[in-house]
N, C-alpha and C. Protein backbone atom coordinates (compact mmCIF):
# COMPACT_ATOMS: atom_id res chain seq x y z
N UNK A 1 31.40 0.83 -18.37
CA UNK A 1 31.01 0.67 -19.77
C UNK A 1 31.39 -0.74 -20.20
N UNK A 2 30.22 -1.62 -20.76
CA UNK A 2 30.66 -2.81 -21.11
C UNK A 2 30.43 -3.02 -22.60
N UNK A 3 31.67 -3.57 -22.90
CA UNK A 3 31.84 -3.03 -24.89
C UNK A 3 31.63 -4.55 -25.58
N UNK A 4 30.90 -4.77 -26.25
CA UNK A 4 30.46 -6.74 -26.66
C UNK A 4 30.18 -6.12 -28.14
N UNK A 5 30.51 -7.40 -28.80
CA UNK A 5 30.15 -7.74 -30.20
C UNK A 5 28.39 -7.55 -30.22
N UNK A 6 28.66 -8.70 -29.41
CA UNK A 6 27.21 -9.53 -29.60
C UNK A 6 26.72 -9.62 -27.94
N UNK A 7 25.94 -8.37 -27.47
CA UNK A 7 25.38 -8.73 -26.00
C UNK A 7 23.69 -8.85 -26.27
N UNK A 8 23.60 -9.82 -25.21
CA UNK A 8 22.71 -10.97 -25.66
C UNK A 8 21.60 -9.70 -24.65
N UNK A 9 20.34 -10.61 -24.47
CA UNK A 9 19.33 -10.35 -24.02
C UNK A 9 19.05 -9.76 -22.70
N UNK A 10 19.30 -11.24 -21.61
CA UNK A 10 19.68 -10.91 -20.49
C UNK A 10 20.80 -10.29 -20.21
N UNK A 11 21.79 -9.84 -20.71
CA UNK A 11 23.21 -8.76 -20.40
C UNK A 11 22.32 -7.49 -20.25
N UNK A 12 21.59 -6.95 -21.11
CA UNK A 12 20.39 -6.03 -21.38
C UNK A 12 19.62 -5.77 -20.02
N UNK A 13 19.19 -7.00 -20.10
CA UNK A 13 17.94 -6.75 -18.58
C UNK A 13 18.79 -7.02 -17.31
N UNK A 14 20.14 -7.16 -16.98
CA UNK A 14 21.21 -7.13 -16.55
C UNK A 14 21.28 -5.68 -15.88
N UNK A 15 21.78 -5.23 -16.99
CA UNK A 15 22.48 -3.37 -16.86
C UNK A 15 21.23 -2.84 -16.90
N UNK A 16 20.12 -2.76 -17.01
CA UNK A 16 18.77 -2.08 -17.44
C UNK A 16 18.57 -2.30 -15.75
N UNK A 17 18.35 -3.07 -15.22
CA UNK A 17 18.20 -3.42 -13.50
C UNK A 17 19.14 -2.69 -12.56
N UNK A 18 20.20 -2.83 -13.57
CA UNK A 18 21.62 -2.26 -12.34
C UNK A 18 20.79 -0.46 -12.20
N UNK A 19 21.03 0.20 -13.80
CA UNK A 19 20.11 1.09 -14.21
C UNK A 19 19.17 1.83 -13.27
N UNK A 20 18.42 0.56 -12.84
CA UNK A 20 16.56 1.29 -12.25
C UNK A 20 17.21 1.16 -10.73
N UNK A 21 18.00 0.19 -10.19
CA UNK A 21 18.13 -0.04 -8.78
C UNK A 21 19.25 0.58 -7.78
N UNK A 22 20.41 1.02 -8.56
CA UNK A 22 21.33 1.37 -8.13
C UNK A 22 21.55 2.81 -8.43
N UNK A 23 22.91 3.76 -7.83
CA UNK A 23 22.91 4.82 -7.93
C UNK A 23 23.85 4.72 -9.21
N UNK A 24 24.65 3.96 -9.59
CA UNK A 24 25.55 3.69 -10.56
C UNK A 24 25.00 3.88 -12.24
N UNK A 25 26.16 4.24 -13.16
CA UNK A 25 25.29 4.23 -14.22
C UNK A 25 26.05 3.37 -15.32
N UNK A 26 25.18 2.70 -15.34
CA UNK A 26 26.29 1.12 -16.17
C UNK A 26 25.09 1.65 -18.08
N UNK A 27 26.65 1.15 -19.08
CA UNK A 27 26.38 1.14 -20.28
C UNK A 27 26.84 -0.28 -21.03
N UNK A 28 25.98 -0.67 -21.79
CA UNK A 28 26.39 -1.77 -22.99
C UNK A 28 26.62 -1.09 -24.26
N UNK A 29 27.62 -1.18 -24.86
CA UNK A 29 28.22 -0.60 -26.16
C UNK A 29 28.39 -1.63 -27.10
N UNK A 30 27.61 -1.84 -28.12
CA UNK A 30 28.05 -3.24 -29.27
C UNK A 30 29.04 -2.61 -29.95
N UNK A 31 30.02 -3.22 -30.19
CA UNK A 31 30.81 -2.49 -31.52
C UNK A 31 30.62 -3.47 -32.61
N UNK A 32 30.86 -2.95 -34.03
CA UNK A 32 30.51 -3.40 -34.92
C UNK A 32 31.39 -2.84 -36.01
N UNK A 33 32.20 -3.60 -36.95
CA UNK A 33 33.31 -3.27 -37.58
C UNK A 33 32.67 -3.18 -39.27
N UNK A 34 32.78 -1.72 -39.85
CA UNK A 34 32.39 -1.57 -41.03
C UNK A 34 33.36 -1.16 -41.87
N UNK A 35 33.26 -1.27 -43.23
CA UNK A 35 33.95 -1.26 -44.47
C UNK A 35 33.28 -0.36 -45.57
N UNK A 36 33.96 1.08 -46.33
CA UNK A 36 32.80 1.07 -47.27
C UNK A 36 34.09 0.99 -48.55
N UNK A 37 33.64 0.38 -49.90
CA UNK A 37 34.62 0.12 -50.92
C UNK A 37 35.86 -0.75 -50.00
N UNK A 38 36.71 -0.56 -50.81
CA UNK A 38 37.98 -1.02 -50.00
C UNK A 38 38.95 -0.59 -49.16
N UNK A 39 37.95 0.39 -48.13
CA UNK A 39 38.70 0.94 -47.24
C UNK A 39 39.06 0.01 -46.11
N UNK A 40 39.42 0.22 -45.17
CA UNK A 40 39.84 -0.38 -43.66
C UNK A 40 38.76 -0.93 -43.30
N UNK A 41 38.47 -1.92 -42.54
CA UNK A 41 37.27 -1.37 -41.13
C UNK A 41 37.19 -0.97 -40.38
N UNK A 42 36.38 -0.17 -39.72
CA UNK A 42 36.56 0.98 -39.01
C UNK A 42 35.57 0.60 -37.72
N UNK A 43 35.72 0.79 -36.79
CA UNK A 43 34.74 0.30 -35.52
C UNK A 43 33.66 1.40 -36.09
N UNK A 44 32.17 1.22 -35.63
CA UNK A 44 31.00 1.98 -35.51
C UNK A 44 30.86 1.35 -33.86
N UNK A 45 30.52 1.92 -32.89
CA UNK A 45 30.13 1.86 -31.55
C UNK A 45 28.32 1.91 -31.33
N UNK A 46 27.71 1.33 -30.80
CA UNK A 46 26.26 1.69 -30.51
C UNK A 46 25.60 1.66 -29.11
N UNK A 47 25.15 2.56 -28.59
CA UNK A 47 24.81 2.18 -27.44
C UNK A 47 23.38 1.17 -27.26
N UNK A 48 23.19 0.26 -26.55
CA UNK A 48 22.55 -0.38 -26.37
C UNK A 48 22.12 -0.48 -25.47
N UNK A 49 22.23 -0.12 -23.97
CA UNK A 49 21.46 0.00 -22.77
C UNK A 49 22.48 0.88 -22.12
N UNK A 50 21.93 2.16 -21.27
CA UNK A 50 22.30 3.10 -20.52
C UNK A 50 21.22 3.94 -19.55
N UNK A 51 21.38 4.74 -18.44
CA UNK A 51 20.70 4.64 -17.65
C UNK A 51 20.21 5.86 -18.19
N UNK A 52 18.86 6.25 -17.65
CA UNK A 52 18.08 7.30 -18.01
C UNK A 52 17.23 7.75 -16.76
N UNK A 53 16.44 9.11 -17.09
CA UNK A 53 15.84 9.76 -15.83
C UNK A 53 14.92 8.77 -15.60
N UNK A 54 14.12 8.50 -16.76
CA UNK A 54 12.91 7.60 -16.50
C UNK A 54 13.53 6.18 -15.82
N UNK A 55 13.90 5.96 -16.43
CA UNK A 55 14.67 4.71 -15.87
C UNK A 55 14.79 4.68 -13.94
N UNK A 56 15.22 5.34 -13.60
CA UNK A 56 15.84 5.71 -12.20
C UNK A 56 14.68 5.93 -11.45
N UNK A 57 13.75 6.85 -12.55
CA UNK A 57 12.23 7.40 -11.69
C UNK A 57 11.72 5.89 -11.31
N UNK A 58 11.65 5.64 -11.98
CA UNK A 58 11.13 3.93 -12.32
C UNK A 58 11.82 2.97 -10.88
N UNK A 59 12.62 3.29 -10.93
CA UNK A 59 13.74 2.20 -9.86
C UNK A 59 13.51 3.25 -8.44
N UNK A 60 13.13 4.61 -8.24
CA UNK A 60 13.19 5.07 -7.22
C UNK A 60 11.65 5.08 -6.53
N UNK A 61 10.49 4.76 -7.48
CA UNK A 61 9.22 4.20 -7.13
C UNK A 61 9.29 2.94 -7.13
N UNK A 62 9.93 2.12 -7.65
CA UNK A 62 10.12 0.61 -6.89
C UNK A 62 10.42 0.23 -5.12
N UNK A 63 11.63 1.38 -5.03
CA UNK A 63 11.99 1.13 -4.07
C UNK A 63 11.20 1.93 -2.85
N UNK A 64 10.26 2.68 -3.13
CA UNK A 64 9.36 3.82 -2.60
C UNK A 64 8.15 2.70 -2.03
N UNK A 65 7.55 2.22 -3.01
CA UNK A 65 6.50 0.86 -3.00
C UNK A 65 7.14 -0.23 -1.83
N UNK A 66 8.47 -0.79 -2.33
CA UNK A 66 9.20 -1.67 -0.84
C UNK A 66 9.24 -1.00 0.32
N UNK A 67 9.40 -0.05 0.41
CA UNK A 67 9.38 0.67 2.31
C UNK A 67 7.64 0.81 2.34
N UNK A 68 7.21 1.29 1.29
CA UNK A 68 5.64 1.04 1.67
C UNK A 68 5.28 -0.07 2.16
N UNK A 69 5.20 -0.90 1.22
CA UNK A 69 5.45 -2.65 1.81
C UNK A 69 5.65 -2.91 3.42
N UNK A 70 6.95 -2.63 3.56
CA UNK A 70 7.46 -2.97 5.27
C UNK A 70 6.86 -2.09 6.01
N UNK A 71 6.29 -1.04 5.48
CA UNK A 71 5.65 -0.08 6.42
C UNK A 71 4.01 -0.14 6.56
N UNK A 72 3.58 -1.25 5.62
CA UNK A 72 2.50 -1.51 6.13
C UNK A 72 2.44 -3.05 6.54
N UNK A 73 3.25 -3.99 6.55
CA UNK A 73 3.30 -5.05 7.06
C UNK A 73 3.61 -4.47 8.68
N UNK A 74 4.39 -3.70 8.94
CA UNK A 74 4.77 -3.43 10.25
C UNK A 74 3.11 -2.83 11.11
N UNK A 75 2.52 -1.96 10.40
CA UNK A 75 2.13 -1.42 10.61
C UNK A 75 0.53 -2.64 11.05
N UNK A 76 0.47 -3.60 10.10
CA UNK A 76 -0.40 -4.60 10.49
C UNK A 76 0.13 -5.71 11.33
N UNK A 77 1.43 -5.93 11.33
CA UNK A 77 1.47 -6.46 13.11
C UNK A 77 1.33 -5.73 14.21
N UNK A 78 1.81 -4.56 14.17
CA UNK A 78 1.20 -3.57 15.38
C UNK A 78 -0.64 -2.92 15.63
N UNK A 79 -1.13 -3.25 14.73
CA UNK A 79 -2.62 -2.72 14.57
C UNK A 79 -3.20 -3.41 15.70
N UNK A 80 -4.22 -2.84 16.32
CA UNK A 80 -4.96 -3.51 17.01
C UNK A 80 -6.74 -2.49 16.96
N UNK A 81 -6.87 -2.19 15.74
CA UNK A 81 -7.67 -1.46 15.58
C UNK A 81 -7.95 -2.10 13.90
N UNK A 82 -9.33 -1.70 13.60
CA UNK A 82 -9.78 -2.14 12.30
C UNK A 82 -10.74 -1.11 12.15
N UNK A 83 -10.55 -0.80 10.91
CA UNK A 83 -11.16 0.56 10.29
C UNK A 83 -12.29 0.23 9.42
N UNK A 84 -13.81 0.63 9.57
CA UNK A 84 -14.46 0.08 8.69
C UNK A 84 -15.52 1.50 7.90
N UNK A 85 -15.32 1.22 6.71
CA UNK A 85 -16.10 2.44 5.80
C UNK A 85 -18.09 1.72 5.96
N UNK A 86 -18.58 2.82 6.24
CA UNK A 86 -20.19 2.83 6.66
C UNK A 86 -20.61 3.81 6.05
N UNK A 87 -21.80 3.32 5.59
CA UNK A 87 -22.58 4.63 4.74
C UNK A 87 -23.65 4.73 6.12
N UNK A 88 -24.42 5.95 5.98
CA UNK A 88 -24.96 6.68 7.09
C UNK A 88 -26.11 5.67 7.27
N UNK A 89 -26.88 5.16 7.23
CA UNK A 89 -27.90 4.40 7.20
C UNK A 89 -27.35 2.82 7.76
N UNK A 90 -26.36 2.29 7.51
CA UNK A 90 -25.98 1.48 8.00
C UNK A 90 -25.48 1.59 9.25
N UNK A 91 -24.21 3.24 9.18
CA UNK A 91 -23.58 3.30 10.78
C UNK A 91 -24.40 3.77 11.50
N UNK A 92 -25.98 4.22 11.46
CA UNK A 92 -26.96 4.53 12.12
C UNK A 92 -27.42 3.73 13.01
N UNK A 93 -27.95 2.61 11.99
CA UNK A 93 -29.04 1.67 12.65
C UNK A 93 -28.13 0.52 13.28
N UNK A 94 -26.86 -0.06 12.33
CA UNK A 94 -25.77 -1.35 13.18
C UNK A 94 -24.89 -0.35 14.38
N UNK A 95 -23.98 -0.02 14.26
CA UNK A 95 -22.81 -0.06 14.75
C UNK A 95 -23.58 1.27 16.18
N UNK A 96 -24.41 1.87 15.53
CA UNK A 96 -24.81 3.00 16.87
C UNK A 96 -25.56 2.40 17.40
N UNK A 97 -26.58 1.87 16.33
CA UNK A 97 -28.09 0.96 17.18
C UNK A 97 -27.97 -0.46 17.70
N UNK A 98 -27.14 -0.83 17.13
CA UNK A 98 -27.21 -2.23 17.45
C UNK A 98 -25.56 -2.38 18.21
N UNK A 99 -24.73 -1.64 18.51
CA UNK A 99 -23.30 -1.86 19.12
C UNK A 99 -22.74 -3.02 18.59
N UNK A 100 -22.83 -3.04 17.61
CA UNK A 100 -22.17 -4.48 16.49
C UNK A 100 -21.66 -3.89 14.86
N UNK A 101 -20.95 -4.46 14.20
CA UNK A 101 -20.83 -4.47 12.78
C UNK A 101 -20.33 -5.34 12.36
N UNK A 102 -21.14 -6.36 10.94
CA UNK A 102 -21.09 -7.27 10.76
C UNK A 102 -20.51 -7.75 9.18
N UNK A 103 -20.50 -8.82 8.82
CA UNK A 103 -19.66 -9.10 7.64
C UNK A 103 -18.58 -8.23 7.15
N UNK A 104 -17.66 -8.50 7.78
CA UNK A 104 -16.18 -7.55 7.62
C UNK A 104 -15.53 -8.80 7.09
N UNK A 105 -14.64 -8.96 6.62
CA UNK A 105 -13.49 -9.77 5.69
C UNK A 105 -12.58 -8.96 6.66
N UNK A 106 -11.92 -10.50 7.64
CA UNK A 106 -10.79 -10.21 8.59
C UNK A 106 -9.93 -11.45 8.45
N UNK A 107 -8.79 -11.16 8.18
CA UNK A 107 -7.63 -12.50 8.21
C UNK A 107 -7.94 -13.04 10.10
N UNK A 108 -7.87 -14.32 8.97
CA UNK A 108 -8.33 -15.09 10.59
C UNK A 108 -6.97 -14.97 12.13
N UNK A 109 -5.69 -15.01 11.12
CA UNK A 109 -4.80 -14.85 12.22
C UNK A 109 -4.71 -13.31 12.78
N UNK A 110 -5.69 -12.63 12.21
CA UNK A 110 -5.53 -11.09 13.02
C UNK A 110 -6.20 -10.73 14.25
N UNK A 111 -7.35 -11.57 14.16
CA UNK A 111 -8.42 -11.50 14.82
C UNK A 111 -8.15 -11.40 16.43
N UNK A 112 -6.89 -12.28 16.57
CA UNK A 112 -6.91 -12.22 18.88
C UNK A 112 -6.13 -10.47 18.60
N UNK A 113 -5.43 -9.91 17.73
CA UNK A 113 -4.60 -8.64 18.06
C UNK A 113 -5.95 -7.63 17.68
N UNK A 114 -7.17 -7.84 17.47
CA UNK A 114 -8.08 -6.59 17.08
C UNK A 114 -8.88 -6.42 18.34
N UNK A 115 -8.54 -5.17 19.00
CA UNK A 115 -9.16 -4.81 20.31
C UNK A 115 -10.06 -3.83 20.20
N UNK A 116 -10.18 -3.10 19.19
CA UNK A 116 -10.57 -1.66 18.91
C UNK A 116 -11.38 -1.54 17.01
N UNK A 117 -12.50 -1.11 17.24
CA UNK A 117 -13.20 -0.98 15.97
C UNK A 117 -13.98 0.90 15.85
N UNK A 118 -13.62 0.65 14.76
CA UNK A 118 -13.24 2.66 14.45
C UNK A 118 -14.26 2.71 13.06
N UNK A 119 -15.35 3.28 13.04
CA UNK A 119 -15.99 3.71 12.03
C UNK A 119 -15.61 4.73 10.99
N UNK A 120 -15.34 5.02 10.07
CA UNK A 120 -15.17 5.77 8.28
C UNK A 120 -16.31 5.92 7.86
N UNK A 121 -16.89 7.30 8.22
CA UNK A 121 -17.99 7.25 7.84
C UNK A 121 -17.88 8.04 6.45
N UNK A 122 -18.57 7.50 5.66
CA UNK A 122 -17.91 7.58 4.24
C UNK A 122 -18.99 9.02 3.50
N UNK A 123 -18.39 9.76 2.25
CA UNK A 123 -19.13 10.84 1.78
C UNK A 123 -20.89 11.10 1.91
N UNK A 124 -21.44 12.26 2.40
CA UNK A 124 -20.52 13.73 2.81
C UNK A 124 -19.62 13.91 3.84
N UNK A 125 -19.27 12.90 4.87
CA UNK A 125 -19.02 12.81 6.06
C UNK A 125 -17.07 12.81 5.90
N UNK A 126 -17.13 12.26 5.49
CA UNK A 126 -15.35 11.32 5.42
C UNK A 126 -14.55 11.80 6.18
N UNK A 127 -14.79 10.44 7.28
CA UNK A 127 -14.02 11.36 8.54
C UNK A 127 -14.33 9.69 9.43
N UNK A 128 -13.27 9.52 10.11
CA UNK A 128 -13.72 8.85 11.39
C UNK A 128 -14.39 9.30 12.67
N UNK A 129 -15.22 8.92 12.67
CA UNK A 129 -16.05 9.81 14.01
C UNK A 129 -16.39 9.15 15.17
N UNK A 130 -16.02 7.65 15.29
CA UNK A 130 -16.41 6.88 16.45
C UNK A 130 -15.89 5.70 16.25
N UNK A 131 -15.72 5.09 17.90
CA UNK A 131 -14.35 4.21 18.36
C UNK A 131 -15.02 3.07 19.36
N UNK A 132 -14.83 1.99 19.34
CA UNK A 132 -15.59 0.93 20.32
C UNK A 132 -14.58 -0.39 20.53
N UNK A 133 -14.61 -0.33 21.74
CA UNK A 133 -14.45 -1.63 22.33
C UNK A 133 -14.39 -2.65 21.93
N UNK A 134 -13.98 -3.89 21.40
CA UNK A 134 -14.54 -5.11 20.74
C UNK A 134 -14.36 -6.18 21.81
N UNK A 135 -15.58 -6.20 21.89
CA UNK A 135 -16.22 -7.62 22.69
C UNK A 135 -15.83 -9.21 22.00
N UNK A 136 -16.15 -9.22 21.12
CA UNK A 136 -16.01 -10.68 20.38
C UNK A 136 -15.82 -10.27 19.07
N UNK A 137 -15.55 -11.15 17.94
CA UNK A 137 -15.29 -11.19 16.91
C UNK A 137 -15.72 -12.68 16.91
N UNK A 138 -16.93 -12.84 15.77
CA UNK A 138 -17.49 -14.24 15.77
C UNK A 138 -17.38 -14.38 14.21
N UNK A 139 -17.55 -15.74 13.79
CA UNK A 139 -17.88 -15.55 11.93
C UNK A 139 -19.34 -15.93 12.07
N UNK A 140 -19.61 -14.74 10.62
CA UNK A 140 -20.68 -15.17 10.38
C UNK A 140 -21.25 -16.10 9.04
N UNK A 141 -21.89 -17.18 9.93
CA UNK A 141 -22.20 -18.38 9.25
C UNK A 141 -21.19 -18.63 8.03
N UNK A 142 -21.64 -19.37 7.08
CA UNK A 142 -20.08 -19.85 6.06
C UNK A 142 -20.07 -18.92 5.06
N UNK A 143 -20.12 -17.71 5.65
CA UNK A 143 -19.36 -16.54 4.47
C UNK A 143 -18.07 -16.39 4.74
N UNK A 144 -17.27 -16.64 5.52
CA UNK A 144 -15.90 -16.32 5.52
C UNK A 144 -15.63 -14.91 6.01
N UNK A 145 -17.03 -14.30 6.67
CA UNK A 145 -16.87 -13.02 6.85
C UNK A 145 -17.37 -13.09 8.59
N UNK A 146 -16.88 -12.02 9.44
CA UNK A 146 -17.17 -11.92 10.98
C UNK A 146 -18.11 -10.53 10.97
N UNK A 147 -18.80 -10.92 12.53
CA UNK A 147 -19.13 -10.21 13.20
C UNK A 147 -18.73 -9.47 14.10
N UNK A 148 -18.21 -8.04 14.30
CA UNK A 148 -17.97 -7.36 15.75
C UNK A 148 -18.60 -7.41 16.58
N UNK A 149 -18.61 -8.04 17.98
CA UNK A 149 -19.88 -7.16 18.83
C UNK A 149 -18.90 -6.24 19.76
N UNK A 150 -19.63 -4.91 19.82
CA UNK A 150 -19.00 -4.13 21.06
C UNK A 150 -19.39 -4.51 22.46
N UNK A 151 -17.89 -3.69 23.57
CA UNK A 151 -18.12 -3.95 24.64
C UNK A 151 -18.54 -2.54 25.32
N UNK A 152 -20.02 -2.34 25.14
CA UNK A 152 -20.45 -1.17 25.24
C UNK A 152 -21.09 -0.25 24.41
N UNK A 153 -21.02 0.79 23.93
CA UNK A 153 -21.71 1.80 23.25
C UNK A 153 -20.21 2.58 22.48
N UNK A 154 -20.56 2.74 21.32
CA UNK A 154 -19.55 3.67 20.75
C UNK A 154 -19.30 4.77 20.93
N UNK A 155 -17.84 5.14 21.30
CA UNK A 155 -17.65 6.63 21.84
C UNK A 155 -17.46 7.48 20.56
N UNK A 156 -18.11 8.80 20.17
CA UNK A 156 -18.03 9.92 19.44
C UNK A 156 -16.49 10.13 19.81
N UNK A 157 -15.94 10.27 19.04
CA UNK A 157 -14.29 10.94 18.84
C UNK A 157 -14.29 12.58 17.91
N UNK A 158 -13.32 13.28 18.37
CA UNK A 158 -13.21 14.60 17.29
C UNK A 158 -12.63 13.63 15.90
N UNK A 159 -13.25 14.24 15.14
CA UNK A 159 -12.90 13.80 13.29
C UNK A 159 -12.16 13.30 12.90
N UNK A 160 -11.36 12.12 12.22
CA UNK A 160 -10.25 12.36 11.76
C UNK A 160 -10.64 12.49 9.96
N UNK A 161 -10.46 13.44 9.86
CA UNK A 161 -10.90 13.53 8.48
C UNK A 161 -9.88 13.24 7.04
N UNK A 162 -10.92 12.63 6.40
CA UNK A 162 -9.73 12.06 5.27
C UNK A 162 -8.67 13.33 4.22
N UNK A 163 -7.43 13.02 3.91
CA UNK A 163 -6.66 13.99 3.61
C UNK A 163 -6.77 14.19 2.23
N UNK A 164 -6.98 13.05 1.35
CA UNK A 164 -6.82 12.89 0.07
C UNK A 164 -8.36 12.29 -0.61
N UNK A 165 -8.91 12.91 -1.09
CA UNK A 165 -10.67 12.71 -1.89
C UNK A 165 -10.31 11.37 -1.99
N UNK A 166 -8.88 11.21 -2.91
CA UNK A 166 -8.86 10.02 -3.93
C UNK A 166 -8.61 8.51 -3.20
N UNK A 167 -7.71 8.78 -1.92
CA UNK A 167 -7.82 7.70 -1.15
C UNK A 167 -8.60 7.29 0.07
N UNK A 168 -9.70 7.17 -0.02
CA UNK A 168 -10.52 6.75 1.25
C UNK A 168 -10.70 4.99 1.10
N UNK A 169 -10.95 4.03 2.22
CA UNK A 169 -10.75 3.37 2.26
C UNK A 169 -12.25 2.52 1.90
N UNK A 170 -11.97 1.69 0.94
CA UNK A 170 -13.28 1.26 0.07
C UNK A 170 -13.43 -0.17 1.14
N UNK A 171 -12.77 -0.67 1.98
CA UNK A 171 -13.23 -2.00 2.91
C UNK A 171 -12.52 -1.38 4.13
N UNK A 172 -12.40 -2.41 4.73
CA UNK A 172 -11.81 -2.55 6.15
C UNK A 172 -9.86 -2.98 6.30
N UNK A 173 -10.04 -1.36 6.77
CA UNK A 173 -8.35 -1.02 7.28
C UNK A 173 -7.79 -1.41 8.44
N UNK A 174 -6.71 -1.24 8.57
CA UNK A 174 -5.99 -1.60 9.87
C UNK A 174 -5.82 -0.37 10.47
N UNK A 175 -5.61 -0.48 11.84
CA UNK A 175 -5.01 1.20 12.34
C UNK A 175 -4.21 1.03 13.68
N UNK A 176 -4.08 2.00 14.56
CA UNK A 176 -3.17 1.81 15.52
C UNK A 176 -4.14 2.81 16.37
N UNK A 177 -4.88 2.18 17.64
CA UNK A 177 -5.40 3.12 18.56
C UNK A 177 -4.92 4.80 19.03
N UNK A 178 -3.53 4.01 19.08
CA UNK A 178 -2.92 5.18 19.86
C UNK A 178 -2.66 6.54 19.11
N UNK A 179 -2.91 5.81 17.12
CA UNK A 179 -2.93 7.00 16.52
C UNK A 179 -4.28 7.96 16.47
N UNK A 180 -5.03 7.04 16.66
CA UNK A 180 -6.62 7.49 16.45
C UNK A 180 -6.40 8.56 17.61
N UNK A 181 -6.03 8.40 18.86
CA UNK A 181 -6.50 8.64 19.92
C UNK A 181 -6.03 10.63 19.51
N UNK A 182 -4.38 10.42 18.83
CA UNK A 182 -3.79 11.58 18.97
C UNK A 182 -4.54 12.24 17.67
N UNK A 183 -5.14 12.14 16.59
CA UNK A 183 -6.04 13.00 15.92
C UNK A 183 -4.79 13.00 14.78
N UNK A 184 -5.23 14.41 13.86
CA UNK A 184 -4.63 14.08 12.40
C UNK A 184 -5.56 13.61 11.76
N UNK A 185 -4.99 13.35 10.35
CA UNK A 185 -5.78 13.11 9.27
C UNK A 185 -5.48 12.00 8.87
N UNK A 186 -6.62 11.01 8.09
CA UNK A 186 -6.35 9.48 8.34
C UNK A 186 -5.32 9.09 7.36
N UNK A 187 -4.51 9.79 6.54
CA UNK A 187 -3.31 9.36 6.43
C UNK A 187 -2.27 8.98 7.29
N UNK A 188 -2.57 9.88 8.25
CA UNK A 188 -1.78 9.97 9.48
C UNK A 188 -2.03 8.52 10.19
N UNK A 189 -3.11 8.33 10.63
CA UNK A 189 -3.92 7.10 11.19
C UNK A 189 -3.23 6.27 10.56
N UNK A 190 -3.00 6.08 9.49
CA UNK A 190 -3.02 4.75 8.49
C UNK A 190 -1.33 4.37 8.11
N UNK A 191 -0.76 5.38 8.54
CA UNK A 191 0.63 5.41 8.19
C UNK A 191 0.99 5.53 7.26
N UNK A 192 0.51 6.88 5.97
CA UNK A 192 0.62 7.01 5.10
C UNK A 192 -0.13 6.02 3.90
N UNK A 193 0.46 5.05 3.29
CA UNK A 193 -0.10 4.79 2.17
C UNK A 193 -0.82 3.48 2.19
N UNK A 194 -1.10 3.18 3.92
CA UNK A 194 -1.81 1.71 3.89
C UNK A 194 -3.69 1.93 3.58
N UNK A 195 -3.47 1.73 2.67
CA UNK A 195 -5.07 1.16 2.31
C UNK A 195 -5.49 0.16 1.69
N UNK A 196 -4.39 -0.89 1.87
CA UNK A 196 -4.62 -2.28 1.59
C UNK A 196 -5.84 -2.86 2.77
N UNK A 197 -6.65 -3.68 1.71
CA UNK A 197 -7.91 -4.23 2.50
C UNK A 197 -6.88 -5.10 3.89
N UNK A 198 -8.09 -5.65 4.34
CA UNK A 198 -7.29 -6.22 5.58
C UNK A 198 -7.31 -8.16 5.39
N UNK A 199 -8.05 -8.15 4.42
CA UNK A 199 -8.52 -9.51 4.11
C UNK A 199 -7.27 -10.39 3.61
């Protein structure tokens, strides 16, 4: 408990931090010395910052979001797979008909670790259903965006079907072969909460 006349601003966003981040529960108390007629003065106490549920909820989804963080940075140095959402008409005629898929937004330093390209085939479907080889990764012309070509024909895989309506992946994901290979649901694939684009 820290007891001040006068605690300033940052003392506030101080203990309000200790508050959201720590298990500890820190208080600021102003005191303030009152008089009524010609009596004494008498301390009045006020609290001014103390920790609360919300508060903590707040600091325990901060710190929920940081292991997300490292768990999808980890999870994109280990990727060697790239996940791409296709509507049926497109994964028809490119990626089945043509053993290619093109204008993807890929960080250029990812590009030598992507060995493996995995189709999302997106509503009614939502499900990964097929897995290919990657031959090259070229850009195409000055969009800043590449081309896949496969090395071969795309193999049909059993489903991995999406777990959550609300999170399906609106661009191109990262993944880990070896998860694809073992099945689950593409949370699973994705390592929980990565659906950060890959760009």
């Amino acid at each position: 408990i820290w007891i001040s006349s006068s605690p300033r601003q940052e003392h506030i966003n101080a203990v309000n931090w200790l508050n959201e981040s720590t298990d500890k529960n820190v208080y600021i108390v102003k005191v303030e010395a009152y008089r009524i007629g010609d009596s004494l003065a008498a301390p009045f106490f006020s609290v001014i910052a103390a920790p609360n549920e919300e508060v903590k909820e707040i600091g325990e989804t901060k710190t929920l979001n940081k292991k997300d963080k490292k768990a999808i940075r980890k999870l994109r140095d280990e990727a060697d797979t790239i996940i791409v959402p296709a509507q049926q008409e497109g994964f028809n005629r490119v990626f089945i008909g043509e053993d290619k898929w093109q204008a993807i937004r890929i960080n250029e330093k990812r590009i030598n670790q992507i060995k493996w390209i995995a189709a999302y085939q997106v509503a009614p479907v939502s499900a990964i259903t097929h897995i290919a080889k990657v031959k090259e990764i070229i850009p195409c012309k000055d969009s800043g965006k590449y081309e896949v070509l496969f090395q071969g024909r795309a193999k049909k895989i059993k489903p991995i079907l999406l777990g959550d309506p609300n999170r399906s992946p609106q661009g191109p994901v990262y993944g880990i072969k070896s998860r694809i290979d073992f099945g689950g649901i593409l949370d699973q694939v994705l390592s929980g909460n990565n659906f950060k684009k890959v760009a």
